[in-house]
PDB file of N, CA and C in Angstrom:
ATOM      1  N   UNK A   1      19.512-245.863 -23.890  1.00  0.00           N
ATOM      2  CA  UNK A   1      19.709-245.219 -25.174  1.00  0.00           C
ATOM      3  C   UNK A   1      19.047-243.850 -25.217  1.00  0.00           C
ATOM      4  N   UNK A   2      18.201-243.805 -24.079  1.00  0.00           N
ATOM      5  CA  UNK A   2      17.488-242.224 -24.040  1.00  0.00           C
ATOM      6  C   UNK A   2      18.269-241.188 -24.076  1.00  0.00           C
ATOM      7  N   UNK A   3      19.437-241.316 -23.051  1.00  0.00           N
ATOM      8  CA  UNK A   3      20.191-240.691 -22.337  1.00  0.00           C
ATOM      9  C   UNK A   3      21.227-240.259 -23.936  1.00  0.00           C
ATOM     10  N   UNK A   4      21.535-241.079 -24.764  1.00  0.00           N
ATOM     11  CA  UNK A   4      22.356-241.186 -25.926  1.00  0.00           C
ATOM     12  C   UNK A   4      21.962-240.612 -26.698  1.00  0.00           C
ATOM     13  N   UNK A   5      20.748-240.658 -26.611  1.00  0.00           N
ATOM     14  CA  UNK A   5      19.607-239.339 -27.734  1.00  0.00           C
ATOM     15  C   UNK A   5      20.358-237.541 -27.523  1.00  0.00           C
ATOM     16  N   UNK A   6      20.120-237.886 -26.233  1.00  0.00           N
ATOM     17  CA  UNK A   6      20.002-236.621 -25.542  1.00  0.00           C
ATOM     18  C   UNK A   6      21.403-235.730 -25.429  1.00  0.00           C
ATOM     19  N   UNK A   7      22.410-236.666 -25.767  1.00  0.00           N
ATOM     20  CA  UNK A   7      24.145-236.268 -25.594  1.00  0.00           C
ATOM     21  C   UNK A   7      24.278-235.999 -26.967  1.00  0.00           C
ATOM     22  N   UNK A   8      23.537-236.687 -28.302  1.00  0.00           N
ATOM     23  CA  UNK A   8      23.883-236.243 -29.637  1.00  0.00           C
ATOM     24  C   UNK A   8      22.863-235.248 -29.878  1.00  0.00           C
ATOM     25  N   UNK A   9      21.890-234.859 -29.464  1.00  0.00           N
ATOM     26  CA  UNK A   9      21.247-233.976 -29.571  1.00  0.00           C
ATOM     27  C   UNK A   9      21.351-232.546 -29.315  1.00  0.00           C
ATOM     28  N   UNK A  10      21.659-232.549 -27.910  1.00  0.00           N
ATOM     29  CA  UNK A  10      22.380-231.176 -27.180  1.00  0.00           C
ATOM     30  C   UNK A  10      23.511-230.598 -27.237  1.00  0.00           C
ATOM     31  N   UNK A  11      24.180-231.676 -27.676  1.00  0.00           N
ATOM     32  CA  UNK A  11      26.133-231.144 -28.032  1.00  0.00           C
ATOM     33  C   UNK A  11      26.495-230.065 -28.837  1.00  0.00           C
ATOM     34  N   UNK A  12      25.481-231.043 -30.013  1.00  0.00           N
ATOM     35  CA  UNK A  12      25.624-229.765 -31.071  1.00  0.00           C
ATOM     36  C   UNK A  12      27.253-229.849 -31.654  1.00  0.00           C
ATOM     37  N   UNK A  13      27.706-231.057 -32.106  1.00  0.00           N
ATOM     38  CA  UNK A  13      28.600-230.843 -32.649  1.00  0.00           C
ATOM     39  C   UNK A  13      30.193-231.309 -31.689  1.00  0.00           C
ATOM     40  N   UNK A  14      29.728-231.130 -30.756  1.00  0.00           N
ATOM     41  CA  UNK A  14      30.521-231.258 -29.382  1.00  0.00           C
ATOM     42  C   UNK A  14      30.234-232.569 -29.368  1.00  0.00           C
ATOM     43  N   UNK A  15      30.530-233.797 -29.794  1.00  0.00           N
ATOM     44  CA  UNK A  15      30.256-235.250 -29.203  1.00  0.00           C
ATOM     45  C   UNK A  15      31.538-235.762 -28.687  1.00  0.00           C
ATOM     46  N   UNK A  16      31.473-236.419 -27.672  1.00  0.00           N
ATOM     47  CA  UNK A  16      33.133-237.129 -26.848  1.00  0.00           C
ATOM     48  C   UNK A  16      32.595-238.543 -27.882  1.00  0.00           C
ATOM     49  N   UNK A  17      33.106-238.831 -29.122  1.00  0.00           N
ATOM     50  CA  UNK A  17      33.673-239.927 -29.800  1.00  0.00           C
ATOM     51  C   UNK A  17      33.733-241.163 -28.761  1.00  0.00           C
ATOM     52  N   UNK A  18      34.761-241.319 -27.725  1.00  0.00           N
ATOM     53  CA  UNK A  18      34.960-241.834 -27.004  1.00  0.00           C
ATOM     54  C   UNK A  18      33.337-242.793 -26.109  1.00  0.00           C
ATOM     55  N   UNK A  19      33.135-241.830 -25.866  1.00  0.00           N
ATOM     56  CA  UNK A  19      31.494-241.598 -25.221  1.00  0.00           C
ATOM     57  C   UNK A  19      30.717-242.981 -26.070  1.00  0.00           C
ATOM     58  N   UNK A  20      30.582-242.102 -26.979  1.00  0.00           N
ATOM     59  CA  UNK A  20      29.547-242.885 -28.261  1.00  0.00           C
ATOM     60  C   UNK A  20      30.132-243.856 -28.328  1.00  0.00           C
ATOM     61  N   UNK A  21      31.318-244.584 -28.237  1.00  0.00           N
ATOM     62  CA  UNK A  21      31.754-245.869 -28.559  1.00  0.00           C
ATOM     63  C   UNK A  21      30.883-247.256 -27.547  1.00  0.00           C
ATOM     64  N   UNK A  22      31.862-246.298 -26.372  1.00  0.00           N
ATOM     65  CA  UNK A  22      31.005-246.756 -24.962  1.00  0.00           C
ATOM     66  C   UNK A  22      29.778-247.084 -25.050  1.00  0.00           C
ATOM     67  N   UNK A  23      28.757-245.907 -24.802  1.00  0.00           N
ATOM     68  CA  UNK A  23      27.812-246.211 -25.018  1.00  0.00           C
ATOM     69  C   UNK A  23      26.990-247.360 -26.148  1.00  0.00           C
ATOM     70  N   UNK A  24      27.321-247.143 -27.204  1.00  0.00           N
ATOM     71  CA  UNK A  24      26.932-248.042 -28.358  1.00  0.00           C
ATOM     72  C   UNK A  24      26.990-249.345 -28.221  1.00  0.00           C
ATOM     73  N   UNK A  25      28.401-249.772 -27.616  1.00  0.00           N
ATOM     74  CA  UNK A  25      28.948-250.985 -27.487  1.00  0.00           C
ATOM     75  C   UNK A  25      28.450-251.454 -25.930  1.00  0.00           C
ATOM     76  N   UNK A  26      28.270-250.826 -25.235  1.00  0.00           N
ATOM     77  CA  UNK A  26      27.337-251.523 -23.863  1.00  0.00           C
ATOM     78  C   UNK A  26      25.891-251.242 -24.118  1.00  0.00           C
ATOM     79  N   UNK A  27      24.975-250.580 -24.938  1.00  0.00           N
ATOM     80  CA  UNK A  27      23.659-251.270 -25.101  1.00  0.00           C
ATOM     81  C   UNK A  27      23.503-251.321 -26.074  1.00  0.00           C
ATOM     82  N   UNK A  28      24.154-252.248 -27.088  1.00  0.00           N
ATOM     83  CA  UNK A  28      23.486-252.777 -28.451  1.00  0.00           C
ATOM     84  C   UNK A  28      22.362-253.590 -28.314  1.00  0.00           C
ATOM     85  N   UNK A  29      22.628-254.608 -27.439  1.00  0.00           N
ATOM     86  CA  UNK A  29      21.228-255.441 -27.174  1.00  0.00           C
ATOM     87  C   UNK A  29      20.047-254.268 -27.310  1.00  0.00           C
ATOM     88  N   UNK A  30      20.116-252.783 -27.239  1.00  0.00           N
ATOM     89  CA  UNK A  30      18.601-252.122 -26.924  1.00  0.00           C
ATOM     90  C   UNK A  30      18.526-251.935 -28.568  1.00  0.00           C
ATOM     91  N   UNK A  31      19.284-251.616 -29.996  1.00  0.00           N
ATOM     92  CA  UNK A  31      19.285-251.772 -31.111  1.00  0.00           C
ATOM     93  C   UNK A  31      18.305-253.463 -31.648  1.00  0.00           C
ATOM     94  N   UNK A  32      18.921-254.248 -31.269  1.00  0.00           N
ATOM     95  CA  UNK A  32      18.310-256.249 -30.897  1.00  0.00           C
ATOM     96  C   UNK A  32      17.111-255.984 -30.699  1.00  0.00           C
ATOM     97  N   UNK A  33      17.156-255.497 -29.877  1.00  0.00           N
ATOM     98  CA  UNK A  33      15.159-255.514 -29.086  1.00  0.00           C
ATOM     99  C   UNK A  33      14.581-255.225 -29.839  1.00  0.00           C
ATOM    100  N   UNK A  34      15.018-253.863 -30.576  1.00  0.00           N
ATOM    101  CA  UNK A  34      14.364-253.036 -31.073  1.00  0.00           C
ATOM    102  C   UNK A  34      14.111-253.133 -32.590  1.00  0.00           C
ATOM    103  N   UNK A  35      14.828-253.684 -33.280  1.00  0.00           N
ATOM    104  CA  UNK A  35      14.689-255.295 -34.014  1.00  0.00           C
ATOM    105  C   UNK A  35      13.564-255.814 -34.229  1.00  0.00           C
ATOM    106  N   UNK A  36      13.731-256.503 -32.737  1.00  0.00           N
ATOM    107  CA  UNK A  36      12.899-257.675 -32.899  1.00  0.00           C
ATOM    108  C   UNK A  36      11.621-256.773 -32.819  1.00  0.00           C
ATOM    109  N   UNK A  37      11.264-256.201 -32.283  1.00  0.00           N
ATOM    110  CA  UNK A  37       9.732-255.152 -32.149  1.00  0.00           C
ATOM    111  C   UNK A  37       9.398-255.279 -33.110  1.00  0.00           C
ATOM    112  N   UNK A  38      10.059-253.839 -33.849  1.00  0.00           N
ATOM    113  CA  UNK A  38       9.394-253.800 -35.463  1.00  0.00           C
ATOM    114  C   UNK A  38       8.950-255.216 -35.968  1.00  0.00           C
ATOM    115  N   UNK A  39      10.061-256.308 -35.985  1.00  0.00           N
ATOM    116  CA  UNK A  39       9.672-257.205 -36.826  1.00  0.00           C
ATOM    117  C   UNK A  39       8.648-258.222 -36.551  1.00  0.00           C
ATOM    118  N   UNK A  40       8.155-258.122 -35.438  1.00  0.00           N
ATOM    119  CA  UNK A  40       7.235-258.964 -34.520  1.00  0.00           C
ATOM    120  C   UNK A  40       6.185-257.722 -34.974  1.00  0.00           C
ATOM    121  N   UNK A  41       6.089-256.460 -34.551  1.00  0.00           N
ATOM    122  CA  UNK A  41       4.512-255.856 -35.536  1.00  0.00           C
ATOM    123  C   UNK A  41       4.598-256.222 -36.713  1.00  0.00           C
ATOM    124  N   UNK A  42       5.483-256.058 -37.910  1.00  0.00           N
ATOM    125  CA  UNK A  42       5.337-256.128 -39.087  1.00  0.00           C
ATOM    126  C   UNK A  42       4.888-257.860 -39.261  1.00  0.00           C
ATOM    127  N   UNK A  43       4.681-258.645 -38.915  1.00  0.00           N
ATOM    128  CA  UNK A  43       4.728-259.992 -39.131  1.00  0.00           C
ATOM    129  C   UNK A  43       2.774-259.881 -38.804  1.00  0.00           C
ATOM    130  N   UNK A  44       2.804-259.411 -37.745  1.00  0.00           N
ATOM    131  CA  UNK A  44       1.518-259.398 -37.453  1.00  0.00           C
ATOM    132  C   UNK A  44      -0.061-258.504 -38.069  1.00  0.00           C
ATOM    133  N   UNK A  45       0.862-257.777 -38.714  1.00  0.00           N
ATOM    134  CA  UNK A  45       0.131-256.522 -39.965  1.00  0.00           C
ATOM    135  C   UNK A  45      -0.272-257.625 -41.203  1.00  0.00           C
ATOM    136  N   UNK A  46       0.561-258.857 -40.896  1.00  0.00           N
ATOM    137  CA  UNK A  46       0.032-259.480 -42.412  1.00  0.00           C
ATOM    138  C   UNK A  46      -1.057-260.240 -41.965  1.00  0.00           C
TER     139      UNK A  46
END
């Protein structure tokens, strides 16, 4: 997802649609993880 940062960042407007689908849809699990993180600190703040 680094790499995905870095393609909506630099384009500038220029995004391949296409791209972003791809991408999105082969690492959602890193969205999941990232999920579960937050919610595993926030549980532990109480």
């Amino acid at each position: 997802m680094r790499g995905f940062r870095n393609i909506v960042v630099h384009r500038y407007g220029k995004i391949d649609y296409r791209l972003v689908f791809s991408l999105l849809d082969e690492q959602l699990g890193d969205f999941s993880e990232f999920i579960g993180e937050v919610e595993t600190f926030l549980r532990e703040q109480v």
